[in-house]
Protein backbone atom coordinates (compact mmCIF):
# COMPACT_ATOMS: atom_id res chain seq x y z
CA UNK A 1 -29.08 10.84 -5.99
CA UNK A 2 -29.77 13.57 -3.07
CA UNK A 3 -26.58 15.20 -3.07
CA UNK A 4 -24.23 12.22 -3.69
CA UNK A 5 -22.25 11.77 -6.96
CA UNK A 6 -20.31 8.89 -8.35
CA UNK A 7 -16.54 9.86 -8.54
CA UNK A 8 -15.24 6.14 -9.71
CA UNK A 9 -16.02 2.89 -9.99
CA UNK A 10 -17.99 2.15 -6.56
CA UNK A 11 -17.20 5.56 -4.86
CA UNK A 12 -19.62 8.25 -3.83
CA UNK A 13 -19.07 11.45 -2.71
CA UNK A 14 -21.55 13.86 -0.95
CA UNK A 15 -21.55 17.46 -1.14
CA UNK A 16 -19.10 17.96 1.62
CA UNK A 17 -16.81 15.81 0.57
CA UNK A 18 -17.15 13.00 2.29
CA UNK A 19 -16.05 9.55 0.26
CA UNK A 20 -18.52 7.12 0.60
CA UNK A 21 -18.37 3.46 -0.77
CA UNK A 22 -21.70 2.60 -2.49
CA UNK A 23 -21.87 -1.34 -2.35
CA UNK A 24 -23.21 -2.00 -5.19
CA UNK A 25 -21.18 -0.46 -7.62
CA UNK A 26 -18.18 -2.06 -5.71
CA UNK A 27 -20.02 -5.54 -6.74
CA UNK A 28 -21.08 -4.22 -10.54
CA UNK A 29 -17.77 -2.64 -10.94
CA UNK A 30 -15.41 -6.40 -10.10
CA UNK A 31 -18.25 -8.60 -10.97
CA UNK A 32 -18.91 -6.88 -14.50
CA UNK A 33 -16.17 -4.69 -15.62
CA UNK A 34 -13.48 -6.69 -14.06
CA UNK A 35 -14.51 -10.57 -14.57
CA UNK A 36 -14.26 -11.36 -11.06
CA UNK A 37 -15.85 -12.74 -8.16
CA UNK A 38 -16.59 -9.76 -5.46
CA UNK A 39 -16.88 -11.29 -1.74
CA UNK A 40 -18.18 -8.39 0.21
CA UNK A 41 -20.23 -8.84 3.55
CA UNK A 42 -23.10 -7.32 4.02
CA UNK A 43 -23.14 -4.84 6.64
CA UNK A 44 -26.79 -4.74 7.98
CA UNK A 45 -27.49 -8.63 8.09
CA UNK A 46 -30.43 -8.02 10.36
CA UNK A 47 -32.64 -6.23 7.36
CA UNK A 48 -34.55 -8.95 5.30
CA UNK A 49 -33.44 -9.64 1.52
CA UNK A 50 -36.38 -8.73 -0.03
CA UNK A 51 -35.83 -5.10 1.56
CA UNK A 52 -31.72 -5.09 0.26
CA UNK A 53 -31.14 -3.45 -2.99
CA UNK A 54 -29.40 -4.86 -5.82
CA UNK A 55 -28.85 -8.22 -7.24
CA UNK A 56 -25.04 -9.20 -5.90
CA UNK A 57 -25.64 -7.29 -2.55
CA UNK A 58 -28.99 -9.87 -2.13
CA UNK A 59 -26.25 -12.54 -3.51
CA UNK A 60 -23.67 -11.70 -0.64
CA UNK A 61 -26.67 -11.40 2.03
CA UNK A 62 -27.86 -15.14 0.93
CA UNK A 63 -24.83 -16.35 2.01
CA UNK A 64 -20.92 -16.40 0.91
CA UNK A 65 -17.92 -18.95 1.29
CA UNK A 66 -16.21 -17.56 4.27
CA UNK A 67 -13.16 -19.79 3.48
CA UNK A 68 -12.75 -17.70 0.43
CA UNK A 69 -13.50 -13.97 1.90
CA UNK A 70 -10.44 -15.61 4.48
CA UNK A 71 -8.26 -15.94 1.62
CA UNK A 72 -7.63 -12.03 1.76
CA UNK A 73 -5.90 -12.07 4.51
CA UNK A 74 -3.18 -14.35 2.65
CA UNK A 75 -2.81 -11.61 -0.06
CA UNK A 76 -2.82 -8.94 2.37
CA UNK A 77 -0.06 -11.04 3.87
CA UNK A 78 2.19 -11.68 0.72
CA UNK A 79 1.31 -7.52 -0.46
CA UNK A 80 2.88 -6.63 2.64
CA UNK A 81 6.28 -9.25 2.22
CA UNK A 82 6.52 -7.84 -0.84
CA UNK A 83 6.35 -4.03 -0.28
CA UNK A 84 8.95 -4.60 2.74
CA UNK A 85 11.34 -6.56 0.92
CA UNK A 86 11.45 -4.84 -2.28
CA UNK A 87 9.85 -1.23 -1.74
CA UNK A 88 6.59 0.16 -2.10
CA UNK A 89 7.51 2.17 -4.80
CA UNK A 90 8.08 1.42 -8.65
CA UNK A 91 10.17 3.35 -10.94
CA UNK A 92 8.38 3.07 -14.40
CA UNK A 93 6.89 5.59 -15.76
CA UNK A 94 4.86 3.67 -18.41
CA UNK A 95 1.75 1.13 -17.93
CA UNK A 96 3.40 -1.25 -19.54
CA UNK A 97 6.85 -1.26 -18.00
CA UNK A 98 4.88 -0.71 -14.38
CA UNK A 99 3.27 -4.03 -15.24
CA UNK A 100 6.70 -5.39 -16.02
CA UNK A 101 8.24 -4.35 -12.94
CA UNK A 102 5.71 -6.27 -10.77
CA UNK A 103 5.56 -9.13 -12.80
CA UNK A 104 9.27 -9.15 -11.90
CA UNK A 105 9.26 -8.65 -8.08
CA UNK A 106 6.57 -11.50 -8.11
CA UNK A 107 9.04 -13.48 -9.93
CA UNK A 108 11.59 -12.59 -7.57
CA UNK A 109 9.38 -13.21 -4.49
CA UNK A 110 8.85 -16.69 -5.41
CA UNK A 111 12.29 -17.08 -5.85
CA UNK A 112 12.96 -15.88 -2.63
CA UNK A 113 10.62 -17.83 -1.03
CA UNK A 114 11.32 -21.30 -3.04
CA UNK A 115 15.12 -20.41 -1.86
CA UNK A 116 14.22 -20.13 2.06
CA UNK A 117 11.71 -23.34 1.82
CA UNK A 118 14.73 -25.49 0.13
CA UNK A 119 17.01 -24.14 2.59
CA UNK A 120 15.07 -25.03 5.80
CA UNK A 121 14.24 -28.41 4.24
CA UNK A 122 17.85 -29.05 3.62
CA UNK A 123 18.74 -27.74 6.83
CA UNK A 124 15.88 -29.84 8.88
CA UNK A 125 17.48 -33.06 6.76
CA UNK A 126 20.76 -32.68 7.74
CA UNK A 127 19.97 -32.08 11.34
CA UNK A 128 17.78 -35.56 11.07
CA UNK A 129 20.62 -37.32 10.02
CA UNK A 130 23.05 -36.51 12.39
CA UNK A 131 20.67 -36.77 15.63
């Protein structure tokens, strides 16, 4: 592959070094191995399809929902809540019990959340009934 080698599932690397993400893979690697749906943009739209290697790269330059590449932005969004309210960093040591641990700060991020939303609705009540 003229001096490039794959290090992981979509990642290059050249001979200096250099981490490179190969597209492709990226696609094969969620679409394939992980049962998912990759949304990734193209990044040259301007070269036709029939010159674009691969079959989900073509896929992505044929068009995608941007409504649903938008939806990132929302997990980004809750990540970010989550890592701030609870800490970036998890204590288990095993898979299993790592898995555990952020099933339970989801858990306890609805919760928190489902707690604020009654509260403001309760609070937005009262204030209607007393104005």
């Amino acid at each position: 592959m003229n001096g490039y080698s794959i290090i992981g599932p979509g990642i290059q690397s050249t001979k200096s070094g250099i981490i490179v993400p190969y597209s492709e893979e990226n696609h094969v690697f969620v679409r394939e191995g992980q049962k998912a749906y990759s949304i990734i943009p193209p990044r040259n739209m301007h070269v036709p399809i029939w010159r674009t290697h691969g079959r989900f790269r073509k896929q992505m330059k044929r068009g995608y929902t941007k409504i649903l590449y938008n939806q990132r932005n929302k997990d980004e969004t809750i990540m970010s809540v989550i890592k701030r309210v609870f800490g970036e960093y998890i204590t288990s040591r095993l898979v299993r019990t790592q898995n555990r641990e952020l099933s339970f700060r989801c858990i306890a991020y609805n919760m928190h959340r489902l707690t604020n939303l009654v509260f403001i609705a309760m609070v937005s009540r009262a204030h209607l009934h007393y104005t």
